[in-house]
C-alpha atoms as a PDB file:
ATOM      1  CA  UNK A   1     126.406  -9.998  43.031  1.00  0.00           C
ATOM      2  CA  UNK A   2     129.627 -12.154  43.930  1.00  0.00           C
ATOM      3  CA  UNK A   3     127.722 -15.166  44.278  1.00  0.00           C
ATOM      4  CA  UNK A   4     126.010 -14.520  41.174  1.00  0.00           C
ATOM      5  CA  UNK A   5     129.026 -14.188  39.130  1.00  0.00           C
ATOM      6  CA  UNK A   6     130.185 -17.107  40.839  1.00  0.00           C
ATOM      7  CA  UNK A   7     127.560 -19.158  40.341  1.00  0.00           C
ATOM      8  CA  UNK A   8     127.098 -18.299  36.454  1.00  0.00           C
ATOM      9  CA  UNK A   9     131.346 -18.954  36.164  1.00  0.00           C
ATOM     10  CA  UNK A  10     130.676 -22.390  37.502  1.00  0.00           C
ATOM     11  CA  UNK A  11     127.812 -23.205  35.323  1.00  0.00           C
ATOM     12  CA  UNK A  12     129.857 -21.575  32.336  1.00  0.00           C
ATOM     13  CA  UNK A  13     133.067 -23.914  33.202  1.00  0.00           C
ATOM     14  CA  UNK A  14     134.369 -26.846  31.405  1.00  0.00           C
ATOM     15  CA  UNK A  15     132.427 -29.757  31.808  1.00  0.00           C
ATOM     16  CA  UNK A  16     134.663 -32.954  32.148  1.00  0.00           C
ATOM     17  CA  UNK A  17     133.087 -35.559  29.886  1.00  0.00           C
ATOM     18  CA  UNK A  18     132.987 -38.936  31.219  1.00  0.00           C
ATOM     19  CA  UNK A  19     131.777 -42.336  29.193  1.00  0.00           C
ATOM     20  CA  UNK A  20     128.985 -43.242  28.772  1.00  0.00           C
ATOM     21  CA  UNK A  21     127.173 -46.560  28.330  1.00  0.00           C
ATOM     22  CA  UNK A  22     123.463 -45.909  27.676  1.00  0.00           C
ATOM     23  CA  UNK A  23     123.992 -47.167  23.888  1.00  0.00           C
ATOM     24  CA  UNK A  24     121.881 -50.396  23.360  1.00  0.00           C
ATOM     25  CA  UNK A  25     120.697 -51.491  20.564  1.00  0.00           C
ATOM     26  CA  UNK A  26     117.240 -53.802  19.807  1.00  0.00           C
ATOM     27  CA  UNK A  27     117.152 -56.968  18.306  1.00  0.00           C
ATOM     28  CA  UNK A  28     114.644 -58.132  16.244  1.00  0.00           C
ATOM     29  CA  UNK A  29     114.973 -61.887  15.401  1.00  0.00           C
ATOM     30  CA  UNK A  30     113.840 -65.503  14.786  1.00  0.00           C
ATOM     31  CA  UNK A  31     114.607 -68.782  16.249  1.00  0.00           C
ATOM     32  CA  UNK A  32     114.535 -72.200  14.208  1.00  0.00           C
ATOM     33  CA  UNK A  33     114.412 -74.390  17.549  1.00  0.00           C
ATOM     34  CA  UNK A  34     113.756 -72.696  20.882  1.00  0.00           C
ATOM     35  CA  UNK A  35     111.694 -70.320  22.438  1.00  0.00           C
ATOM     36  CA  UNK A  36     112.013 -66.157  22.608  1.00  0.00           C
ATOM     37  CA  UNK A  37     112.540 -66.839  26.494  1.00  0.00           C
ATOM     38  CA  UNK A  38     115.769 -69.182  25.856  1.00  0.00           C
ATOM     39  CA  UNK A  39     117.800 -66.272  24.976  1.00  0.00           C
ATOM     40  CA  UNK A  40     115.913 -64.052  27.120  1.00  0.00           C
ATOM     41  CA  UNK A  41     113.674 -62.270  24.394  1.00  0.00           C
ATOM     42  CA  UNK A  42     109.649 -61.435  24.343  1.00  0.00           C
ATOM     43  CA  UNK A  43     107.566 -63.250  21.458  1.00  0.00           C
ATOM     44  CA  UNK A  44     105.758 -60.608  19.233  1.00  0.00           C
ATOM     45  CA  UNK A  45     102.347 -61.150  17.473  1.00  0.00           C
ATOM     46  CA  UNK A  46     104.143 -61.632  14.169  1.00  0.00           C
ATOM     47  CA  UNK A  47     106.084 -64.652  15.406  1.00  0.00           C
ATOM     48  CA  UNK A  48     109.867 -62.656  16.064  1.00  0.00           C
ATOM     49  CA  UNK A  49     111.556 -61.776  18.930  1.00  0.00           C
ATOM     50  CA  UNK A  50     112.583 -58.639  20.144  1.00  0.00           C
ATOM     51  CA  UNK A  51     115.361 -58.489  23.029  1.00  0.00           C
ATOM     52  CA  UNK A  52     117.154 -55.447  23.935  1.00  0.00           C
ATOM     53  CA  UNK A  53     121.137 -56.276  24.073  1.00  0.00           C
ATOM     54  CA  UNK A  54     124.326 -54.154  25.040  1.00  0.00           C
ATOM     55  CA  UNK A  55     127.729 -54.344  22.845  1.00  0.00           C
ATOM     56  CA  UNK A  56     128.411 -57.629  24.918  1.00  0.00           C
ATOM     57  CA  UNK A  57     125.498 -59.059  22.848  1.00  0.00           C
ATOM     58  CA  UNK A  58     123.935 -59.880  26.229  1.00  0.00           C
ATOM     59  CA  UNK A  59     120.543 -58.837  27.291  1.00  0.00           C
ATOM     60  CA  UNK A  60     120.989 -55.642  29.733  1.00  0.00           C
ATOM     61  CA  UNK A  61     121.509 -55.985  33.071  1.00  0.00           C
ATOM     62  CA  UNK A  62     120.632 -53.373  35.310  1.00  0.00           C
ATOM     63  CA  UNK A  63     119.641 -49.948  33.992  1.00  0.00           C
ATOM     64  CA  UNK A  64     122.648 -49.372  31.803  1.00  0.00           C
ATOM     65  CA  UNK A  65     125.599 -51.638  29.492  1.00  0.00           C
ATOM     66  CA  UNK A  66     128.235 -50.413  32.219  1.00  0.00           C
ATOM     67  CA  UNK A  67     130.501 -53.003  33.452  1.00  0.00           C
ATOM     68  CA  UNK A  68     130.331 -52.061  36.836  1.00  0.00           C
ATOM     69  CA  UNK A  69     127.963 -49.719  38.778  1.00  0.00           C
ATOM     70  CA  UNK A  70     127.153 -45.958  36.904  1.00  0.00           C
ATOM     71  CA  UNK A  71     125.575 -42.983  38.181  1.00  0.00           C
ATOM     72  CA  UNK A  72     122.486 -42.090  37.926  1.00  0.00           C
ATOM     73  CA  UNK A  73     122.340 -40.831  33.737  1.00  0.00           C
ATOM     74  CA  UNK A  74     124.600 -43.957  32.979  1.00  0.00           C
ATOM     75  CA  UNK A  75     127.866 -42.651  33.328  1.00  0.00           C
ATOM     76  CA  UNK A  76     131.344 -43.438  35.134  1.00  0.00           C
ATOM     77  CA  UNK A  77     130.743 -46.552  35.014  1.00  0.00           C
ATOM     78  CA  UNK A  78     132.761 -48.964  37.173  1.00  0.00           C
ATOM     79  CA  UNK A  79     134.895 -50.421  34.953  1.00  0.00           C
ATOM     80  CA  UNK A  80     133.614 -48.998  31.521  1.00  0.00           C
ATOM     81  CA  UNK A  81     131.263 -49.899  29.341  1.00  0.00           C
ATOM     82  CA  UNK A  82     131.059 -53.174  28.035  1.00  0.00           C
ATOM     83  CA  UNK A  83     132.450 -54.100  24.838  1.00  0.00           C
ATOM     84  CA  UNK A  84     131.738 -56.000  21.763  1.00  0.00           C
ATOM     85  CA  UNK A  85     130.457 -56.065  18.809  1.00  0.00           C
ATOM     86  CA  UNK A  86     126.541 -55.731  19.028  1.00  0.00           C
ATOM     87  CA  UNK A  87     124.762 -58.625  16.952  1.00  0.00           C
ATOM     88  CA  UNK A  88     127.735 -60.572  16.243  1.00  0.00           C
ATOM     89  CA  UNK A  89     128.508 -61.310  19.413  1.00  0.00           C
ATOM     90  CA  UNK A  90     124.825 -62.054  20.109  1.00  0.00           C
ATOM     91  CA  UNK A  91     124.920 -64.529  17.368  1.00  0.00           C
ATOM     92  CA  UNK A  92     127.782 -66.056  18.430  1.00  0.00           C
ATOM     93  CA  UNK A  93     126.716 -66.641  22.199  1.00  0.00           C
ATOM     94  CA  UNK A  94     123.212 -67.902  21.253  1.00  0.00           C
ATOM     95  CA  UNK A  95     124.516 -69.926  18.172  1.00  0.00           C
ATOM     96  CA  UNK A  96     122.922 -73.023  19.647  1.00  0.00           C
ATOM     97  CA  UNK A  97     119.788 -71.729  18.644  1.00  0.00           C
ATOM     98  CA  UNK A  98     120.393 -70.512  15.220  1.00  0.00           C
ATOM     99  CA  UNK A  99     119.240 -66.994  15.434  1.00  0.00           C
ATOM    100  CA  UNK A 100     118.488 -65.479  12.476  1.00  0.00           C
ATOM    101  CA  UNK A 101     118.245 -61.459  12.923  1.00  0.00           C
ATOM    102  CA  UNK A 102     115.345 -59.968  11.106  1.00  0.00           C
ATOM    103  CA  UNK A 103     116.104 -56.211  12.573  1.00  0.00           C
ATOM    104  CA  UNK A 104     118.358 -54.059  14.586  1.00  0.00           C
ATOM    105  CA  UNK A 105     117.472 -50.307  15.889  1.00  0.00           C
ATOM    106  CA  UNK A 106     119.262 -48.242  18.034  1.00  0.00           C
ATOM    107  CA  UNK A 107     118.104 -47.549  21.337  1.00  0.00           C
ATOM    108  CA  UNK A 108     118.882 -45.253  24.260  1.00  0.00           C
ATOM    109  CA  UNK A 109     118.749 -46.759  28.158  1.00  0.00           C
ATOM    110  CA  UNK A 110     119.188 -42.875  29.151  1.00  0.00           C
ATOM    111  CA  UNK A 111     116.615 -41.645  31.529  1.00  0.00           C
ATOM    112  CA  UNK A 112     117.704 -37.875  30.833  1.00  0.00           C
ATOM    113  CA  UNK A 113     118.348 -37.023  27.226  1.00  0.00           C
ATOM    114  CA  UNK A 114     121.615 -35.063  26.437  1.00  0.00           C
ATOM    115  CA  UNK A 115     120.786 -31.961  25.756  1.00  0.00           C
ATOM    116  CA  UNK A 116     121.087 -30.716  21.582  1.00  0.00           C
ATOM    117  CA  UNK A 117     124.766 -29.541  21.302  1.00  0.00           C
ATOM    118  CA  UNK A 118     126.213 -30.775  24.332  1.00  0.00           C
ATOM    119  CA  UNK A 119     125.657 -29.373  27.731  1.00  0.00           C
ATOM    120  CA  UNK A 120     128.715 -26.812  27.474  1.00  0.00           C
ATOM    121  CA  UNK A 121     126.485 -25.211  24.207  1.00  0.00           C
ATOM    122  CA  UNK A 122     123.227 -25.795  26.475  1.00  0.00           C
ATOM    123  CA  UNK A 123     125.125 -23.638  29.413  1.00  0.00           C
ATOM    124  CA  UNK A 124     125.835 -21.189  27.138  1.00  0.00           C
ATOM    125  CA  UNK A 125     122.538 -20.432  26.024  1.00  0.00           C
ATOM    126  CA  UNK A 126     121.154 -20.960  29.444  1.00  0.00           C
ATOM    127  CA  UNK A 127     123.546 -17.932  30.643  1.00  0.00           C
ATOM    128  CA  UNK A 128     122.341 -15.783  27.220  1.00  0.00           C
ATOM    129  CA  UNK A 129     118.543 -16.296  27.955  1.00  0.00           C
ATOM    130  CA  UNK A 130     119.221 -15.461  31.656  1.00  0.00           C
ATOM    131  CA  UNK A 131     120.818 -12.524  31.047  1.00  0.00           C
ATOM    132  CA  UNK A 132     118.559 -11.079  28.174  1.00  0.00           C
ATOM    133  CA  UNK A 133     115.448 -11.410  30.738  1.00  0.00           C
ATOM    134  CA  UNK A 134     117.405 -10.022  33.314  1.00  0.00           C
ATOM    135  CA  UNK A 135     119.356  -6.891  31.266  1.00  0.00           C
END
């Protein structure tokens, strides 16, 4: 029963929340001179380009927009995440080529989703549902 108690009180216990640097967002845009590939984007049947960039306003590298190394959900990254300002700053880097940006979306480089209200609230509710079946 100790062990069980323990266990739940672990689960139950604050849960340190580290940075994370799974934001990216997607580009969609169009070159006057050049090619989709200069900048490091894929053409698209409709003639844009579509590159996925972190706040940098580079093209990812890696699995995650983490400076350094991250674990494995994109967290604690070595370093931090890396900063910018999204689209601006891939406008000004590739400014050679005149990109004109048609579209930008949101994206996620997170290979677990967060769970709906945080994990403390998802802990929480765990515990309730075990108990309920259990009581």
């Amino acid at each position: 029963m100790t062990l069980k108690v323990t266990y739940l009180v672990t689960l139950l216990a604050p849960v340190a929340q580290a940075e994370c640097c799974v934001d990216a967002k997607t580009i969609v845009y169009k070159l006057s001179g050049g090619s989709c590939g200069d900048i490091g984007g894929s053409r698209q049947s409709d003639g844009t380009c579509r590159f996925k960039i972190c706040a940098n306003g580079e093209g990812i590298r890696g699995t995650y927009c983490g400076q350094g190394s991250c674990d494995i959900v994109g967290c604690k990254c070595d370093g931090g995440c890396l900063r910018g300002n999204w689209e601006d700053s891939f406008k000004a880097q590739n400014a050679h080529l005149n990109p004109e940006v048609i579209e930008v979306h949101w994206a996620t480089l997170s290979l677990i989703p967060a769970p709906e209200g945080g994990i403390p609230n998802y802990l929480s509710n765990l515990f309730v549902n075990i108990t309920s079946k259990v009581g």
